[in-house]
Every structure is written in structure tokens, then in C-alpha cells.
N, C-alpha and C. Protein backbone atom coordinates (compact mmCIF):
# COMPACT_ATOMS: atom_id res chain seq x y z
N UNK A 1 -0.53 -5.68 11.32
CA UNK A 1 -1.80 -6.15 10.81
C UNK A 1 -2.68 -6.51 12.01
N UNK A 2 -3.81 -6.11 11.73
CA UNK A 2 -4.80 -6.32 12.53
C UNK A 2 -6.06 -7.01 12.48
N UNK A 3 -6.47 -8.34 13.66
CA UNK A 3 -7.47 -8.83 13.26
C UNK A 3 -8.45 -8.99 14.16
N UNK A 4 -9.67 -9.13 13.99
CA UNK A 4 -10.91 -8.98 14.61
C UNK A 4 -11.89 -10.02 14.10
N UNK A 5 -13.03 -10.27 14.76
CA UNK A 5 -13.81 -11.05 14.16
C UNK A 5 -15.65 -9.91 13.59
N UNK A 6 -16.32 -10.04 13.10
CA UNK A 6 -17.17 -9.26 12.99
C UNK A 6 -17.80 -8.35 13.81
N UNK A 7 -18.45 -9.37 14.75
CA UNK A 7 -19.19 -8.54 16.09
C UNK A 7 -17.99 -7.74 16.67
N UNK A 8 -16.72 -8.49 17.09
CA UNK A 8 -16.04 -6.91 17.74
C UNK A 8 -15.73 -5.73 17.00
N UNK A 9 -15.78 -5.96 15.39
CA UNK A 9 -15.55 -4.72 14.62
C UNK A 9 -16.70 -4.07 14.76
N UNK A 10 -17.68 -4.57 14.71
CA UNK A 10 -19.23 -3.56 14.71
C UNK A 10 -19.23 -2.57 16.11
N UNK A 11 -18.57 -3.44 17.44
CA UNK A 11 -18.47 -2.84 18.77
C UNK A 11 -17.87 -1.99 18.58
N UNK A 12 -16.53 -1.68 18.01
CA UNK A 12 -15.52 -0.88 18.47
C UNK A 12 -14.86 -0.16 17.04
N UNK A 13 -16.19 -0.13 15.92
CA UNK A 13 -15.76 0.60 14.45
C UNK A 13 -14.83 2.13 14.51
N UNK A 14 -15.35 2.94 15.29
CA UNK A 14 -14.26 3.99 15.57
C UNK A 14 -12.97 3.78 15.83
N UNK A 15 -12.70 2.99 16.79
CA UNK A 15 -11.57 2.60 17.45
C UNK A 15 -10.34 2.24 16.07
N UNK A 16 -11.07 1.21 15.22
CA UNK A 16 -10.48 0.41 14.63
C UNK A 16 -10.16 1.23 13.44
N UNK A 17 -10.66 2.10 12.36
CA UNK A 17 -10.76 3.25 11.81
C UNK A 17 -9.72 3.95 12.19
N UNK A 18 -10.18 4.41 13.49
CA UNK A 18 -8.62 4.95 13.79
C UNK A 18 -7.59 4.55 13.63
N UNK A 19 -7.18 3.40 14.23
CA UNK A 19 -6.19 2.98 14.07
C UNK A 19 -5.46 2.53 12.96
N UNK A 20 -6.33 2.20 11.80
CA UNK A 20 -6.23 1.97 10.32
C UNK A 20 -5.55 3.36 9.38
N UNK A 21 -6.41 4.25 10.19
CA UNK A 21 -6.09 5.53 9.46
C UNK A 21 -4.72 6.25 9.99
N UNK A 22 -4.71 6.17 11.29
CA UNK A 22 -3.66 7.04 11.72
C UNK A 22 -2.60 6.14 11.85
N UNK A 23 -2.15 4.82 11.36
CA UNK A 23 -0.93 3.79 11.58
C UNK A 23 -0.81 3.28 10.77
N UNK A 24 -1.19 3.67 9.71
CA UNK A 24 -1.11 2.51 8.45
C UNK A 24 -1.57 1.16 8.67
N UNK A 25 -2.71 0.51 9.49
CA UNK A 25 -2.63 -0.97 9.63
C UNK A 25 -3.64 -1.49 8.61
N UNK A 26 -3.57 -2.75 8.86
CA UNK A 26 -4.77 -3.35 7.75
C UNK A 26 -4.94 -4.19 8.92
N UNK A 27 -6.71 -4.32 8.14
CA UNK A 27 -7.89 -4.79 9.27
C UNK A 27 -7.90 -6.11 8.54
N UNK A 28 -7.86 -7.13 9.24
CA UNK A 28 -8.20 -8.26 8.55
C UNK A 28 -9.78 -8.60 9.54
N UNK A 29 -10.97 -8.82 9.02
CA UNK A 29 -12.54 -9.33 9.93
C UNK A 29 -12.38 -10.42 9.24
N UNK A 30 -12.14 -11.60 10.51
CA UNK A 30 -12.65 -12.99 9.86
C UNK A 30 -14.09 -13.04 9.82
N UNK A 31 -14.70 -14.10 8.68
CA UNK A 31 -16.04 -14.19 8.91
C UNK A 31 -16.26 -15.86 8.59
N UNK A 32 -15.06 -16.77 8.96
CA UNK A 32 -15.75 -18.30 8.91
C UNK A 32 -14.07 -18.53 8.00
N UNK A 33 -14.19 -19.92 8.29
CA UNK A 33 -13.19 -20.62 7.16
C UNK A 33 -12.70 -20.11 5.76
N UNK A 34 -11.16 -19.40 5.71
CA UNK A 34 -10.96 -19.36 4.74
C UNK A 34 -11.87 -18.21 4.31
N UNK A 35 -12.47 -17.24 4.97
CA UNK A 35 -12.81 -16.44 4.22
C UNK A 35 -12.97 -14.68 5.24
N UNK A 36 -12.83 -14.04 4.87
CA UNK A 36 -12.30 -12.80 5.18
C UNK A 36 -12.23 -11.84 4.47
N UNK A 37 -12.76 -10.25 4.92
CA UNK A 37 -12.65 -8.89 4.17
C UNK A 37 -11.14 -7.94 4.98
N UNK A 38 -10.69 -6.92 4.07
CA UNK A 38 -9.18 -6.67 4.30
C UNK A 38 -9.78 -5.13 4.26
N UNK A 39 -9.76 -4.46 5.89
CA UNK A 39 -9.94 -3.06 5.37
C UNK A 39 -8.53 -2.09 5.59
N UNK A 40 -7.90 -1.15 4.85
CA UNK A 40 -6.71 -0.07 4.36
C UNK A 40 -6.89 0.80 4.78
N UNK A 41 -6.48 2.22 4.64
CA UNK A 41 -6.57 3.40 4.59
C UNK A 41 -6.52 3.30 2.98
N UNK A 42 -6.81 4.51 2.71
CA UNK A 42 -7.37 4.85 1.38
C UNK A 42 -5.33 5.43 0.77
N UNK A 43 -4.61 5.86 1.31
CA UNK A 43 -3.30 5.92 1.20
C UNK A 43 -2.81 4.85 0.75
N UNK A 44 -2.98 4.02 1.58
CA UNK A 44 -2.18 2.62 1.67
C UNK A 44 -2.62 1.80 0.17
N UNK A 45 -4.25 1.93 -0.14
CA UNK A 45 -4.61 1.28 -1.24
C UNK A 45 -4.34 1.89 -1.87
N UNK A 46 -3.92 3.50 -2.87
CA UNK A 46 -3.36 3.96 -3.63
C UNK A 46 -2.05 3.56 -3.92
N UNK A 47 -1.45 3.20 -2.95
CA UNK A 47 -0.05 2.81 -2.85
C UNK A 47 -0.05 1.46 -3.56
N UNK A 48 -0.72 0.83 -3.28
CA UNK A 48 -0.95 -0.45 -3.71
C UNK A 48 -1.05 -0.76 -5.68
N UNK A 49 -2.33 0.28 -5.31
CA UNK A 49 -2.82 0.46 -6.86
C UNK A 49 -1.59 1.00 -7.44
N UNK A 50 -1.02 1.52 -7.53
CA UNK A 50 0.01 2.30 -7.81
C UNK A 50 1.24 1.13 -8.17
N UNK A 51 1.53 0.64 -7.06
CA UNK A 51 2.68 -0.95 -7.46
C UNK A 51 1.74 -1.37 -8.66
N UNK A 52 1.13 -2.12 -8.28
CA UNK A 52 0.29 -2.98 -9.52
C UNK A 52 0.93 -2.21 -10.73
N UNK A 53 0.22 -1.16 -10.85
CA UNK A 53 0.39 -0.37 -12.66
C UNK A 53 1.54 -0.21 -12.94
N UNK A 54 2.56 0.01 -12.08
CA UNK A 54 4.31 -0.04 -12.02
C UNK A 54 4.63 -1.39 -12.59
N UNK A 55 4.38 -2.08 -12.20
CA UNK A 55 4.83 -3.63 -12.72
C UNK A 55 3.70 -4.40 -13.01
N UNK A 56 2.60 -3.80 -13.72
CA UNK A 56 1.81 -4.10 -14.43
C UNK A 56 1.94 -4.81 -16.24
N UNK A 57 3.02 -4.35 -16.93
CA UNK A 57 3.63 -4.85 -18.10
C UNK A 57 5.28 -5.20 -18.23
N UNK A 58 5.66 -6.05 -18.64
CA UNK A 58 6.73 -5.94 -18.45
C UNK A 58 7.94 -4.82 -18.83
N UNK A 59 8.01 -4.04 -19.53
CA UNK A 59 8.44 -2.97 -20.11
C UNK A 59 8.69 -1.98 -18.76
N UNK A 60 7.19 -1.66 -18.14
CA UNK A 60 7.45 -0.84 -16.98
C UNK A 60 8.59 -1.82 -15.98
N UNK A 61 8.13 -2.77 -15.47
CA UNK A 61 9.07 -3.56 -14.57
C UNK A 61 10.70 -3.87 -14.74
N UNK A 62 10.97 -3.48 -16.47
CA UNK A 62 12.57 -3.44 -16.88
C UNK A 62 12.68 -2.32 -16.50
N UNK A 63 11.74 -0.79 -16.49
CA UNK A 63 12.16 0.30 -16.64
C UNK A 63 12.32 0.97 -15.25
N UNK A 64 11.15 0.31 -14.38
CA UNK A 64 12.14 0.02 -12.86
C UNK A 64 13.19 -0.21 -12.19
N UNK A 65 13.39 -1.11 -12.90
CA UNK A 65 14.27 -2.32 -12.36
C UNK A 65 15.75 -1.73 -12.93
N UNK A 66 15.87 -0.79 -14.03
CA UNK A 66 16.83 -0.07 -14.29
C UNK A 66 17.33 0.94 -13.55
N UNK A 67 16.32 1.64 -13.62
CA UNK A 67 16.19 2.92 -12.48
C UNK A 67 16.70 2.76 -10.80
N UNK A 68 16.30 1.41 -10.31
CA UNK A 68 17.14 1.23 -9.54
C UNK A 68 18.55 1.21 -9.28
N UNK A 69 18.73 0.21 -10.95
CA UNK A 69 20.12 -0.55 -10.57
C UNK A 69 21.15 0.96 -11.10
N UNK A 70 20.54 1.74 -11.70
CA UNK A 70 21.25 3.25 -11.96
C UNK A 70 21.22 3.56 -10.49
N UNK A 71 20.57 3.66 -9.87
CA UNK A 71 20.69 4.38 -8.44
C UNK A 71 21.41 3.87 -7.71
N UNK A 72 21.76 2.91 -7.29
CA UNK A 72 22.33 1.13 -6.43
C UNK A 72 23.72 1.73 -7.01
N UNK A 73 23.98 2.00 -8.31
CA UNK A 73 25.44 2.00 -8.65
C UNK A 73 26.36 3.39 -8.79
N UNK A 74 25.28 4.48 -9.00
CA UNK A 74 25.84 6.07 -8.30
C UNK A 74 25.85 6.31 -9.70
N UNK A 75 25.21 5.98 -10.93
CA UNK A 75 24.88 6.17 -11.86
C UNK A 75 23.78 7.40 -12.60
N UNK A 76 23.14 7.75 -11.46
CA UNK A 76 22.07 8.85 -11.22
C UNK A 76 22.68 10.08 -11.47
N UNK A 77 21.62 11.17 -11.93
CA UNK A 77 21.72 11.94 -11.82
C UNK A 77 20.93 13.10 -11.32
N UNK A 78 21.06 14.70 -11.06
CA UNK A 78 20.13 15.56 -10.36
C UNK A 78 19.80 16.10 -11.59
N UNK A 79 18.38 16.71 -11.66
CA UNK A 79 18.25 18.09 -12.43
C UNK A 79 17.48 19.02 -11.93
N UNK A 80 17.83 20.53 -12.46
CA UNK A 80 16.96 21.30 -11.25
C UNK A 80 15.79 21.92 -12.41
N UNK A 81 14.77 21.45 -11.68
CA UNK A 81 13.41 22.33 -11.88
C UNK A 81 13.66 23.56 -12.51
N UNK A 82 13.03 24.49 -13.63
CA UNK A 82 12.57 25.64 -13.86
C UNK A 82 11.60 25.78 -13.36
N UNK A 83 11.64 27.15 -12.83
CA UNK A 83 10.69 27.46 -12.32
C UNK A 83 9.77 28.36 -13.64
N UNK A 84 8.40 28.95 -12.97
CA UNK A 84 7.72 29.35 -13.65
C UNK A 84 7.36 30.81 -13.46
């Protein structure tokens, strides 16, 4: 994670972009007490969005949480694709 204060993000916006994009980091810009903007890669926030709706109801979060413990215990299984 990465942090900066405003004026050096405005100096060095490429730099930081980059590095967001090509490393996965998150930008934290302080701007005063307790308060702060969080910039991602657009990956990383899909990823995110993505958890949320996963364990967004509880139903999904049992149906996770199964799927694991099937996997964890060699309970899994393969199937192969048809093709088209």
C-alpha cells in the first residue's frame, strides 16, 4: 500500500498510476484528519466487487464456505468440458 499526500500525487500522477496498475498497489492521498481517497486498479476493484456479491447473502457465503470445505477434504471433483 501506498501513500502520498495530494500535492505529491498531482507531481508525480504518472509515476503513481503506474505503479497502481502494473503492481497491484492501492494509493492511499491523505487530505487532513481522518480523511482520505483510496485509488485501485480497475482489476483489483472488480475483485473486490466481486467478494462483496460472493458473500453478499447468506446462502451464497454457506455455498462458499462448502465448496471449500469439499475442496480442504479431497471431496471434489473434475469434469471435462464439451466442446463445441
Amino acid at each position: 500500500m501506498l501513500t502520498t499526500t495530494l500535492s505529491d500525487f498531482r507531481k508525480d500522477i504518472k509515476r503513481y498510476f503506474d505503479q497502481i496498475s502494473q503492481n497491484f498497489e492501492t494509493l492511499i492521498i491523505n487530505r487532513g484528519k481522518d480523511s482520505g481517497i483510496v485509488i485501485m486498479s480497475l482489476a483489483e476493484y472488480n475483485s473486490l466487487k466481486a467478494t462483496h456479491h460472493e458473500l453478499s447473502s447468506k446462502a451464497n457465503e454457506e455455498r462458499l464456505d462448502s465448496a471449500i470445505q469439499k475442496l480442504k477434504s479431497g471431496k471434489s471433483f473434475e469434469k471435462q468440458l464439451l466442446e463445441e
